[in-house]
N, C-alpha and C. Protein backbone atom coordinates (compact mmCIF):
# COMPACT_ATOMS: atom_id res chain seq x y z
N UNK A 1 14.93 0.20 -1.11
CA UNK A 1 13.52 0.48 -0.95
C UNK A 1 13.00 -0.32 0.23
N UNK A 2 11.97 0.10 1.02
CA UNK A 2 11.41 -0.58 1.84
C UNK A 2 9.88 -0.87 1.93
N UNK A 3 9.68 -2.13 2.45
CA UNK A 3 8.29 -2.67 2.39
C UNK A 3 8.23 -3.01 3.65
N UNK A 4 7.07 -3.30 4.14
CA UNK A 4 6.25 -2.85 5.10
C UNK A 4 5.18 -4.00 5.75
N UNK A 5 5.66 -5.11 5.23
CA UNK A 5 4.31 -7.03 5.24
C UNK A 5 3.68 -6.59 6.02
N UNK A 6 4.20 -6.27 7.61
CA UNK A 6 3.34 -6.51 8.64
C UNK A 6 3.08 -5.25 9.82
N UNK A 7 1.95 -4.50 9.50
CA UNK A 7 1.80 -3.00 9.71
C UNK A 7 0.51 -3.36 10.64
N UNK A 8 0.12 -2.21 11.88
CA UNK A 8 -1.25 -2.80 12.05
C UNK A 8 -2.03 -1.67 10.78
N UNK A 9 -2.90 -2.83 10.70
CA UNK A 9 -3.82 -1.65 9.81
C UNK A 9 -5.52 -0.76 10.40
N UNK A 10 -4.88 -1.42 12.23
CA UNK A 10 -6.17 -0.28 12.63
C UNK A 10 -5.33 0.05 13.94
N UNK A 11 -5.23 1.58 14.61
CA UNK A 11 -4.51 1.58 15.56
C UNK A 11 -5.15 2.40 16.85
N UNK A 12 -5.03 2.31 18.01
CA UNK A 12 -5.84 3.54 19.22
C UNK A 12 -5.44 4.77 18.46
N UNK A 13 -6.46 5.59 18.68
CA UNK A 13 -6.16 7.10 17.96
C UNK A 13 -4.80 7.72 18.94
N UNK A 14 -5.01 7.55 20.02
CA UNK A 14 -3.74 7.76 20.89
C UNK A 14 -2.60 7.74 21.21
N UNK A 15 -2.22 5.99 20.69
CA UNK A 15 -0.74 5.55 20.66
C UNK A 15 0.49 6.20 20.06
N UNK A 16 1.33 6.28 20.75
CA UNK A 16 2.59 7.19 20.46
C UNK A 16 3.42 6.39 19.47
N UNK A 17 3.79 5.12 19.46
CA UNK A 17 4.43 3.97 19.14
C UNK A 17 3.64 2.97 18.23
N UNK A 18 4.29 2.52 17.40
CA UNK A 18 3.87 1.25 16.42
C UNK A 18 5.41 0.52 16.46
N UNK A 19 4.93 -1.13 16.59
CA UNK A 19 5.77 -1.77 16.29
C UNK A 19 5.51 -2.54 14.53
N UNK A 20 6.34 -2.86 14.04
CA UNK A 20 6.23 -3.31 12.42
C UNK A 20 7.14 -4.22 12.04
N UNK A 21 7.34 -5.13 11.08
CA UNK A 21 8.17 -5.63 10.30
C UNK A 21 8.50 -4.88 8.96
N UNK A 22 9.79 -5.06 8.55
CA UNK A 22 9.80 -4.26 7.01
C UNK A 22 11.04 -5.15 6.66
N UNK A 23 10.85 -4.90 5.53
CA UNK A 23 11.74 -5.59 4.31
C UNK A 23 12.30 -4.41 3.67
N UNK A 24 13.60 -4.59 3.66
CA UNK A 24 14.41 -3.71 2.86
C UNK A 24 15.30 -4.27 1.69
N UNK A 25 14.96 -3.73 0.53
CA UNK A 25 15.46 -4.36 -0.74
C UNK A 25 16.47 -3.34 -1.12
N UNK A 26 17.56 -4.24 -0.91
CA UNK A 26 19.11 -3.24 -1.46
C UNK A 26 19.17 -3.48 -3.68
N UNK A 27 19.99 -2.44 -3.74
CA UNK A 27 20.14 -2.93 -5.30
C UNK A 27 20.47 -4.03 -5.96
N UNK A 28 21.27 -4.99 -5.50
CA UNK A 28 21.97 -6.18 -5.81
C UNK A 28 21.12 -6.79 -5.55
N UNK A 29 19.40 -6.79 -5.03
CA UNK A 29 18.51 -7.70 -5.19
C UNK A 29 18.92 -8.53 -3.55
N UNK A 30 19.47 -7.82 -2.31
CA UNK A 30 19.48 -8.62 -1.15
C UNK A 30 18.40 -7.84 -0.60
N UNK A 31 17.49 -9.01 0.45
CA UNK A 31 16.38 -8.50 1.39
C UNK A 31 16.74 -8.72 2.78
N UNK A 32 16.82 -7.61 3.21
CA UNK A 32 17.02 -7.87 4.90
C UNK A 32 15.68 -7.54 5.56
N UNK A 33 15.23 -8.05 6.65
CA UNK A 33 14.14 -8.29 7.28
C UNK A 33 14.65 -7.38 8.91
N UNK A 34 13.63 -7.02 9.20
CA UNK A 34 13.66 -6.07 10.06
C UNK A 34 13.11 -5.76 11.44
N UNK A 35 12.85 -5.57 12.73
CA UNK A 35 11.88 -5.20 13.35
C UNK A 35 11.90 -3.42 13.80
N UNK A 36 11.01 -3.04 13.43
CA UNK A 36 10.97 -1.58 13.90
C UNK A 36 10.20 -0.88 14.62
N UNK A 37 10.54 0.39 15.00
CA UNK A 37 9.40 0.77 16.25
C UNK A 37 9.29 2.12 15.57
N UNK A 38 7.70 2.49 15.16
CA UNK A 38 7.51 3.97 14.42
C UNK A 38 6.96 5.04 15.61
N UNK A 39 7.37 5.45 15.47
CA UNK A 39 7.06 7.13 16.27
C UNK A 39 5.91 7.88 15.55
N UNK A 40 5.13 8.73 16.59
CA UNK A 40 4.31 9.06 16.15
C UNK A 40 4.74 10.77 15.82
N UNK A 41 4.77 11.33 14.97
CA UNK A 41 4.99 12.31 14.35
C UNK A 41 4.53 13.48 14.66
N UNK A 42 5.18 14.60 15.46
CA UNK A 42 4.01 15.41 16.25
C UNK A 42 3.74 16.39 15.15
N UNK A 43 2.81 17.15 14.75
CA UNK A 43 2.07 17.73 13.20
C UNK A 43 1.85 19.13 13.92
N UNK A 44 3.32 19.95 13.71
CA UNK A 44 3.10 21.28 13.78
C UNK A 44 3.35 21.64 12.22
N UNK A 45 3.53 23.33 12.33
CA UNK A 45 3.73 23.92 11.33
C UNK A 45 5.05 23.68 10.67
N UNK A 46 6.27 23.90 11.38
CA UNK A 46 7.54 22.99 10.68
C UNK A 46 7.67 21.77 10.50
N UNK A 47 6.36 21.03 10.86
CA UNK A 47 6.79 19.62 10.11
C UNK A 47 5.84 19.66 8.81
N UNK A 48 4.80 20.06 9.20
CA UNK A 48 3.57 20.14 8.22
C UNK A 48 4.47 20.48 6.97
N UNK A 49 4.85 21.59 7.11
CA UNK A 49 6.33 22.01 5.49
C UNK A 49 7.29 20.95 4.92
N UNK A 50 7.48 20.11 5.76
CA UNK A 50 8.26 19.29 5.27
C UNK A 50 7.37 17.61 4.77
N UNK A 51 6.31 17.91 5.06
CA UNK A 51 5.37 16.70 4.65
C UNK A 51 5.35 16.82 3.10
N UNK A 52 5.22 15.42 2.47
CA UNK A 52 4.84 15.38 1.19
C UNK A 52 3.30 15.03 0.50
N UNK A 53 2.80 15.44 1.89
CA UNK A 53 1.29 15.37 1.95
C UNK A 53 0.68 16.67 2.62
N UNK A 54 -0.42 17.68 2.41
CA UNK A 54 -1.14 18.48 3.05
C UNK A 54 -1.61 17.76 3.69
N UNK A 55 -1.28 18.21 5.18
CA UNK A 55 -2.13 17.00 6.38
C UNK A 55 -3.17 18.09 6.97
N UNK A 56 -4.40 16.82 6.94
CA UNK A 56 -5.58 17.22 7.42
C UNK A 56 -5.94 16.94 8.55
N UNK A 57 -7.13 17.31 8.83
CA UNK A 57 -8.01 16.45 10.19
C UNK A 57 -8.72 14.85 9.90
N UNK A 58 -8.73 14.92 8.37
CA UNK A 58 -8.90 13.36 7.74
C UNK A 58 -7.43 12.30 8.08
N UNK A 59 -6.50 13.01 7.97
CA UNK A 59 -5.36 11.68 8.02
C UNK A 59 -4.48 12.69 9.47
N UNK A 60 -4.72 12.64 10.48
CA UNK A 60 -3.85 12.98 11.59
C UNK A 60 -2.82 12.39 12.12
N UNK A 61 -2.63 11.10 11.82
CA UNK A 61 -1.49 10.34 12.94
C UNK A 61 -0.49 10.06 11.47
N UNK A 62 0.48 10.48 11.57
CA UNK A 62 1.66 10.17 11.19
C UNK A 62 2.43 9.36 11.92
N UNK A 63 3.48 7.98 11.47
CA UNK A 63 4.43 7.60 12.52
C UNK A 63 5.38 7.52 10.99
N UNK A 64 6.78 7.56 12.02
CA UNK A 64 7.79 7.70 11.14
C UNK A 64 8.76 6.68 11.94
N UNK A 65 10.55 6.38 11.12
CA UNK A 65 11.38 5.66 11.70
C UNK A 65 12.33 6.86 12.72
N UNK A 66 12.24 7.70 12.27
CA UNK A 66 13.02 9.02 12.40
C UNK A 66 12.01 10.37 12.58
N UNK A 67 12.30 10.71 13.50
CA UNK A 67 11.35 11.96 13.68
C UNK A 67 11.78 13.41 12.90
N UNK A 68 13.21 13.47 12.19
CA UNK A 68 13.99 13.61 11.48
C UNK A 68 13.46 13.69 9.62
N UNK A 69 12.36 14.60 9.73
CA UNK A 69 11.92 14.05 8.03
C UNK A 69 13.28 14.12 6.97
N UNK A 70 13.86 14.85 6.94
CA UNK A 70 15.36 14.86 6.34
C UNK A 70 15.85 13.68 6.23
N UNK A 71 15.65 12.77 6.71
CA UNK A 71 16.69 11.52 6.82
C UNK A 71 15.56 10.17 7.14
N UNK A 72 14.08 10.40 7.38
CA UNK A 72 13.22 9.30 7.13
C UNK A 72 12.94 8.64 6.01
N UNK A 73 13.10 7.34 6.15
CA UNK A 73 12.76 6.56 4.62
C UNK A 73 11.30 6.56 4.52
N UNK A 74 10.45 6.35 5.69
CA UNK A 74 9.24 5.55 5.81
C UNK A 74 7.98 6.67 6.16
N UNK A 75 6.96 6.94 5.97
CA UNK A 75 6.03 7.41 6.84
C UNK A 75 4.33 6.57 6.50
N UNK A 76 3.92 6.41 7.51
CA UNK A 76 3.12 5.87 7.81
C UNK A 76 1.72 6.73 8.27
N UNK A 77 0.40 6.40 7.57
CA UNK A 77 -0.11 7.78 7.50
C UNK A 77 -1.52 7.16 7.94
N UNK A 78 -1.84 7.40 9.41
CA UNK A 78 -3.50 6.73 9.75
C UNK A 78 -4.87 7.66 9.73
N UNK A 79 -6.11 7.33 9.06
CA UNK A 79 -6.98 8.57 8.93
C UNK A 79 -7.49 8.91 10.70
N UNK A 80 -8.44 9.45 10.79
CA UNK A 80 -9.03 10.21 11.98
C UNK A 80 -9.47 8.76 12.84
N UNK A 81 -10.02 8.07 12.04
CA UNK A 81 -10.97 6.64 12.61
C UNK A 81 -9.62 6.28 13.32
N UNK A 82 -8.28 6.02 13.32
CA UNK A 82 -7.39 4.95 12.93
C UNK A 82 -7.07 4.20 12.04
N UNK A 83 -7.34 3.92 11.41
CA UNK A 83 -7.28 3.06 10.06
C UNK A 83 -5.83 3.17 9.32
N UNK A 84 -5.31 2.46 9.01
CA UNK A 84 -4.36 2.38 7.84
C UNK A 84 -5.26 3.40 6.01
N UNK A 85 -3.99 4.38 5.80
CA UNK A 85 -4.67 5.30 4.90
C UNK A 85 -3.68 5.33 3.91
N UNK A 86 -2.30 5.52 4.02
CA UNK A 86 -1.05 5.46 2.81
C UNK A 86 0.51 5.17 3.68
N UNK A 87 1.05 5.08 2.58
CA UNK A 87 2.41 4.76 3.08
C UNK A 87 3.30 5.60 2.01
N UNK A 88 4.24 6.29 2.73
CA UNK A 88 5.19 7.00 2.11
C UNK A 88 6.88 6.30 2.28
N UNK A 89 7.36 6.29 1.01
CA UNK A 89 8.96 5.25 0.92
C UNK A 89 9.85 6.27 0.09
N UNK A 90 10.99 6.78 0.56
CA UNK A 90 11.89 7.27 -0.06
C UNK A 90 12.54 6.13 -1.27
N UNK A 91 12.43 7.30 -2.54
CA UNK A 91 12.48 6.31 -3.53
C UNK A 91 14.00 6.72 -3.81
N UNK A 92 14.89 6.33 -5.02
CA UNK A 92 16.23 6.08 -5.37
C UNK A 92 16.96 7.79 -5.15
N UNK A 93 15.92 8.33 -5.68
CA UNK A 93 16.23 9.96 -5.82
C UNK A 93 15.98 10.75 -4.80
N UNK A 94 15.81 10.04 -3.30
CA UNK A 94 15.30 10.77 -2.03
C UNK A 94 13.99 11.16 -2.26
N UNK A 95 13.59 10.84 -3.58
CA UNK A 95 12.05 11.61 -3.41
C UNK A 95 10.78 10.51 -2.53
N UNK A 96 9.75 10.96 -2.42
CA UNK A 96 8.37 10.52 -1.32
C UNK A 96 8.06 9.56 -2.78
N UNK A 97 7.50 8.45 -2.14
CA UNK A 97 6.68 7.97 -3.39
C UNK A 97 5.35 7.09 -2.69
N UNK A 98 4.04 7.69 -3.29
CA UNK A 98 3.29 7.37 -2.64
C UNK A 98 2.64 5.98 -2.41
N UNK A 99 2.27 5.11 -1.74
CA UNK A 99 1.37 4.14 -1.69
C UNK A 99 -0.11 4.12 -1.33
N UNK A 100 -0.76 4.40 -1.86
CA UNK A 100 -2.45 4.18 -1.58
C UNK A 100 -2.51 2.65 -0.77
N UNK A 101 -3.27 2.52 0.32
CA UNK A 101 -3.94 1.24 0.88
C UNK A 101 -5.16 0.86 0.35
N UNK A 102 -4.80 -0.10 0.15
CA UNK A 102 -6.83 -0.68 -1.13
C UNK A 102 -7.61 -0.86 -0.03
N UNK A 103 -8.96 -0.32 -0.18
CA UNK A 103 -9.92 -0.67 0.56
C UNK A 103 -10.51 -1.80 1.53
N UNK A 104 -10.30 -3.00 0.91
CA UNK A 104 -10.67 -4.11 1.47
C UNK A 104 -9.10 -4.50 1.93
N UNK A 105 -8.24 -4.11 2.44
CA UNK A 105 -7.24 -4.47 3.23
C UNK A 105 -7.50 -3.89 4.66
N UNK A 106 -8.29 -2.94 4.65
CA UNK A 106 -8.25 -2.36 5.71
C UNK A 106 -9.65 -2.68 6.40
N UNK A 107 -10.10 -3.20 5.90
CA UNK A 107 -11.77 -3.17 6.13
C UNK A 107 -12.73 -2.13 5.59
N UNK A 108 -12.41 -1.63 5.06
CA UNK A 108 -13.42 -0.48 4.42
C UNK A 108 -14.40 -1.10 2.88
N UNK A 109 -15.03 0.03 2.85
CA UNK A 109 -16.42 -1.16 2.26
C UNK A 109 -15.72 -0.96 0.86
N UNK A 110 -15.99 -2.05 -0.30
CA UNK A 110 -15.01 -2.21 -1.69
C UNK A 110 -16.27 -1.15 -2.33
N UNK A 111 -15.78 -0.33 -3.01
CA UNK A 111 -16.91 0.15 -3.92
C UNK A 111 -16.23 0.25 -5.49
N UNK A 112 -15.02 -0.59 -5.85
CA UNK A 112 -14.73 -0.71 -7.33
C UNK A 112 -14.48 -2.14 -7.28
N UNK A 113 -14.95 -2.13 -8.59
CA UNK A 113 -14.72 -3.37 -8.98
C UNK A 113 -13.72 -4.37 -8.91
N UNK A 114 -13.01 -5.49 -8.42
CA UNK A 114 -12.23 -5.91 -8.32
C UNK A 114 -12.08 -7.34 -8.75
N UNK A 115 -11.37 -8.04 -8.66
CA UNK A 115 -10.99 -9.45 -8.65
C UNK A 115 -10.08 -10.31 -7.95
N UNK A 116 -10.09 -11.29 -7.49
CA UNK A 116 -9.03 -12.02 -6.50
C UNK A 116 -8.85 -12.95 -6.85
N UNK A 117 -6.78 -13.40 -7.09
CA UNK A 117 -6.64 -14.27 -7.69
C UNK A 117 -6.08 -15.06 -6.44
N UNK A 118 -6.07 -16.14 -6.52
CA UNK A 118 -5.76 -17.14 -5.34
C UNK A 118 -4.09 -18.17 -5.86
N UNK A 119 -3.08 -18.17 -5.33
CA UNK A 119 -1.81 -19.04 -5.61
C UNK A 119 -1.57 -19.61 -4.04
N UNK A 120 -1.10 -20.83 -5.07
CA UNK A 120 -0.55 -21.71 -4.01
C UNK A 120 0.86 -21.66 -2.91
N UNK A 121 1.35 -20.16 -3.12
CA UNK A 121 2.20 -20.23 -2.32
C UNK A 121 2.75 -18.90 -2.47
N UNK A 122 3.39 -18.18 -1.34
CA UNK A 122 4.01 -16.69 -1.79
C UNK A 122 4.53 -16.38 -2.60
N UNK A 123 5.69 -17.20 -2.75
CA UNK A 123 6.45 -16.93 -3.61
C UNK A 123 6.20 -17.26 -5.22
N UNK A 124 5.04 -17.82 -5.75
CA UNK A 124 4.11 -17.73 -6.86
C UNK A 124 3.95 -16.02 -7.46
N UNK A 125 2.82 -16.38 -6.12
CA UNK A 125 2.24 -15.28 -6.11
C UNK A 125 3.37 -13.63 -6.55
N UNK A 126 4.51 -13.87 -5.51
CA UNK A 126 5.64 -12.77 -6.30
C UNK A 126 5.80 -12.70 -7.42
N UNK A 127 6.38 -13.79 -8.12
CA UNK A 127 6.37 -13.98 -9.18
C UNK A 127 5.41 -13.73 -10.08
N UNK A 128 4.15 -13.80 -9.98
CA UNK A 128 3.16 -13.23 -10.76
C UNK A 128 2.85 -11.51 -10.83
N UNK A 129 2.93 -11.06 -9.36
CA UNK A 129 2.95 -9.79 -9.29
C UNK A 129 4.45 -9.40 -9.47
N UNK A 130 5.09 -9.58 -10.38
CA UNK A 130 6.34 -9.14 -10.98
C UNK A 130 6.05 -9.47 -12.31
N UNK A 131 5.78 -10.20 -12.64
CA UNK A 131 5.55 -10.42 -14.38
C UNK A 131 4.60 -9.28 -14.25
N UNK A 132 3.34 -9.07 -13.87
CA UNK A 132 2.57 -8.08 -14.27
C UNK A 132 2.98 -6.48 -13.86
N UNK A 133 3.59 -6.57 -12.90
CA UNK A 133 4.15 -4.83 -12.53
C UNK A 133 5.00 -4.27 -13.83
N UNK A 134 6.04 -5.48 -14.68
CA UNK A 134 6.75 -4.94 -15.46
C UNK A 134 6.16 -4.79 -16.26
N UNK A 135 4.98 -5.86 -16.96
CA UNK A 135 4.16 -5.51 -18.06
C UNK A 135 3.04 -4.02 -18.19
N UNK A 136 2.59 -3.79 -16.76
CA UNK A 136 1.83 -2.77 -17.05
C UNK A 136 3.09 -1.55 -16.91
N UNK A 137 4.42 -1.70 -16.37
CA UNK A 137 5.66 -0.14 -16.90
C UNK A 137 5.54 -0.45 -18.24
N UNK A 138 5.77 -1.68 -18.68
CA UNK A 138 6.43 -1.25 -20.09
C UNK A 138 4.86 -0.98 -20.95
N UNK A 139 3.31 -1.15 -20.82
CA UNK A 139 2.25 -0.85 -21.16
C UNK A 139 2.23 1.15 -20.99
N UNK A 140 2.88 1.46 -19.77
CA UNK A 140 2.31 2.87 -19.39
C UNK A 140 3.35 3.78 -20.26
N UNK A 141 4.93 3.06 -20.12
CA UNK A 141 5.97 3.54 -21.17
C UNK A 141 5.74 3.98 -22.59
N UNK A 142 4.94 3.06 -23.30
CA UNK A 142 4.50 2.79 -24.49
C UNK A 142 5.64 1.90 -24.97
N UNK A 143 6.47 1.04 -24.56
CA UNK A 143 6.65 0.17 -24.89
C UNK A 143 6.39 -1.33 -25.50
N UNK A 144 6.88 -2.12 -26.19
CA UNK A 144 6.34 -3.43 -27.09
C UNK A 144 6.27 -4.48 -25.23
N UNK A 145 5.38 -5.18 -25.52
CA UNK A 145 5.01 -6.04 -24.34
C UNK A 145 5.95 -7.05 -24.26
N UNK A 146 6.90 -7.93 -23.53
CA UNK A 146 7.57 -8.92 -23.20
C UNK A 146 6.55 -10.00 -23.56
N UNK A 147 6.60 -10.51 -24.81
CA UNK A 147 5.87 -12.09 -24.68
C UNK A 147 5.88 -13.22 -23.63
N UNK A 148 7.42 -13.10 -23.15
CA UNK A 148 7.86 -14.26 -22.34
C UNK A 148 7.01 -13.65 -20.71
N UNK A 149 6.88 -12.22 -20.87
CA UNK A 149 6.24 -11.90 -19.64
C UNK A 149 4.60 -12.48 -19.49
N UNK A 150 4.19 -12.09 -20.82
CA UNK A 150 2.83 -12.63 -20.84
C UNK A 150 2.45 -13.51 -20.64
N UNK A 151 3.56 -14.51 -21.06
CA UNK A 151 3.55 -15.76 -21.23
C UNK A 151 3.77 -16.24 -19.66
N UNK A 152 4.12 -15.79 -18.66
CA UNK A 152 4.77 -15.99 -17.59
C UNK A 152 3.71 -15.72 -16.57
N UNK A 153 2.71 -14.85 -16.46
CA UNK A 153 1.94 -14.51 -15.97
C UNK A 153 0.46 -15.15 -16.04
N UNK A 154 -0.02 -15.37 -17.60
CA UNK A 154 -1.14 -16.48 -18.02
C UNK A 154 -0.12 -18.09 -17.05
N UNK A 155 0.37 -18.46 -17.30
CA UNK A 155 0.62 -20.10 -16.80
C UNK A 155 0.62 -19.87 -15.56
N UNK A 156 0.69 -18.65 -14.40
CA UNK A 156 0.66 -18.55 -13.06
C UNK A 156 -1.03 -18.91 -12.85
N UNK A 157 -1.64 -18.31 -13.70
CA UNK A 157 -3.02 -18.18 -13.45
C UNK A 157 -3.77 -19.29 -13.92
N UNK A 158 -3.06 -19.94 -14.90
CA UNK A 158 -3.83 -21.17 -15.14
C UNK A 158 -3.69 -22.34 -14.27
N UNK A 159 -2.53 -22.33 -13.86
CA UNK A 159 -1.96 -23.07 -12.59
C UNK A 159 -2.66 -22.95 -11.16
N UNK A 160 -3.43 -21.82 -11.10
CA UNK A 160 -4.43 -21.29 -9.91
C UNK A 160 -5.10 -22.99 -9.49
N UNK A 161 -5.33 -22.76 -8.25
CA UNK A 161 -6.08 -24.41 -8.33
C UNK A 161 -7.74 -23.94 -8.03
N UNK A 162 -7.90 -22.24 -7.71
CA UNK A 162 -8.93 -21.98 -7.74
C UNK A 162 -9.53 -20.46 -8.94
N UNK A 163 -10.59 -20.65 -9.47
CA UNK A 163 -10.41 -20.01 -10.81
C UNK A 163 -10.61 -18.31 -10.43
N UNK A 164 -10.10 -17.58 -10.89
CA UNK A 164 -10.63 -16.16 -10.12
C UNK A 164 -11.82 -15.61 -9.75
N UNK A 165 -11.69 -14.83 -8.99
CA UNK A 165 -13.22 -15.09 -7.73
C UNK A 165 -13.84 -13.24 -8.00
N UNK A 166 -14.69 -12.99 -8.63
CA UNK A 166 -15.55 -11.55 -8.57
C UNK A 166 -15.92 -11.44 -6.53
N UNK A 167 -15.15 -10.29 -6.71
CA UNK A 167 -15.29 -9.83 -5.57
C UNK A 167 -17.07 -8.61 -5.21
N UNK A 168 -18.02 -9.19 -4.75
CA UNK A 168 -19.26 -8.29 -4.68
C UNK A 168 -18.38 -6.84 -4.41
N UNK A 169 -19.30 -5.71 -4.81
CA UNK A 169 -19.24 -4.66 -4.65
C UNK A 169 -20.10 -3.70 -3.82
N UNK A 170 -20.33 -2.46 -3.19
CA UNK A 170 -21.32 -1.91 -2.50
C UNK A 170 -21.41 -0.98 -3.42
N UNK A 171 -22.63 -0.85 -4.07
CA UNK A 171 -23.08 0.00 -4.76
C UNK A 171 -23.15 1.30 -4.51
N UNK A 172 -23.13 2.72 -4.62
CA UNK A 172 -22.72 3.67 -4.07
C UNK A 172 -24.33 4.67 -4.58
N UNK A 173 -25.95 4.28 -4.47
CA UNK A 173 -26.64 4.64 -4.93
C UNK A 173 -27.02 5.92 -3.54
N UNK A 174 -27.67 6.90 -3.75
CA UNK A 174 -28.00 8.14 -3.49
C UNK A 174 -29.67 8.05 -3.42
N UNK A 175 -30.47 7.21 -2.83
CA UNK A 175 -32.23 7.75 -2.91
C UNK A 175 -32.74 8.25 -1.84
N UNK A 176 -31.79 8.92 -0.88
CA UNK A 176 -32.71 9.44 0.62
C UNK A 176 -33.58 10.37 0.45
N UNK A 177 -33.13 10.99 -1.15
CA UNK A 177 -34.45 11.85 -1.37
C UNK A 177 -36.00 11.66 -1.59
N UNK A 178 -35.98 10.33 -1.65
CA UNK A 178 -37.20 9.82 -2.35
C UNK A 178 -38.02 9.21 -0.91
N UNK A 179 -37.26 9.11 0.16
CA UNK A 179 -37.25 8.48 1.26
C UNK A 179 -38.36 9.42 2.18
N UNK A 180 -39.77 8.74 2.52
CA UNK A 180 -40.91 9.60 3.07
C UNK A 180 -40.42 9.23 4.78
N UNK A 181 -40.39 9.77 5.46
CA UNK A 181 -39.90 9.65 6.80
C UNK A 181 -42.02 10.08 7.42
């Protein structure tokens, strides 16, 4: 599988080329580190067929490792603005598997509710977002919860040296009607 740390997440609407870092996680649990150069994806009708996305005039710039969708692991998907919008990763079965980009990574305004937890170091922090990724599979499975997971995840957070932080929200209210110009 491959990950993606260091992507730009705003790009010229123009550019042909992206340079990136990625992490590639083999089965035996080895990570090789990477530098790559993505191509920008030219969006006719025979590629459009082979997308695992209906591409619009909202998300236009595709870059890929391979211009080759048959044999691409990666696609990289920017809206009209530029912006970072999703990421597509060939999963175990060759299939697309999607990634949504959260709002406030990209700069876009937060309009759900959120929370931010703060750790003292990356590799914490992994560790925490691994106790909880397995707990919410085995939650969506309907599986019995790992205690030792629970248990593994609360002491990350109590260990926080700062306590979790409510992230403000932009309210998404509608009164231009009421609005006397």
């Amino acid at each position: 599988m491959l990950f993606v740390p260091n992507i730009p997440i705003v790009i010229e609407p123009g550019v042909s080329v992206l340079e990136a870092d990625c992490l590639a996680v083999d089965n035996d649990s080895n990570t090789r580190h990477m530098h790559i150069k993505l191509q920008r994806l030219v969006l006719d009708s025979d590629t459009a067929a082979n997308l695992p996305f209906i591409p619009t005039t909202k998300q236009p710039h595709v870059f890929t490792i391979i211009n080759n969708l048959q044999q691409s692991p990666l696609l990289i998907i920017y809206d009209f603005l530029g912006r970072l919008h999703m990421v597509y990763t060939r999963g175990d079965d060759n299939s697309w598997e999607r990634r949504d980009v959260a709002e406030e990574q990209v700069g876009r305004t937060v309009t759900q509710f959120s929370v931010r937890f703060s750790f003292a170091s990356a590799k914490t922090r992994d560790k925490f977002m691994s106790a909880i990724g397995q707990l919410v599979d085995a939650h969506n499975a309907n599986q019995p919860l790992d205690s030792k997971l629970v248990k593994t995840a609360i002491t990350f957070l109590a260990r926080s040296r700062t306590p979790p932080v409510l992230i403000p929200v932009a309210a998404a209210k509608d009164d231009t009607k009421k609005l006397k110009v």
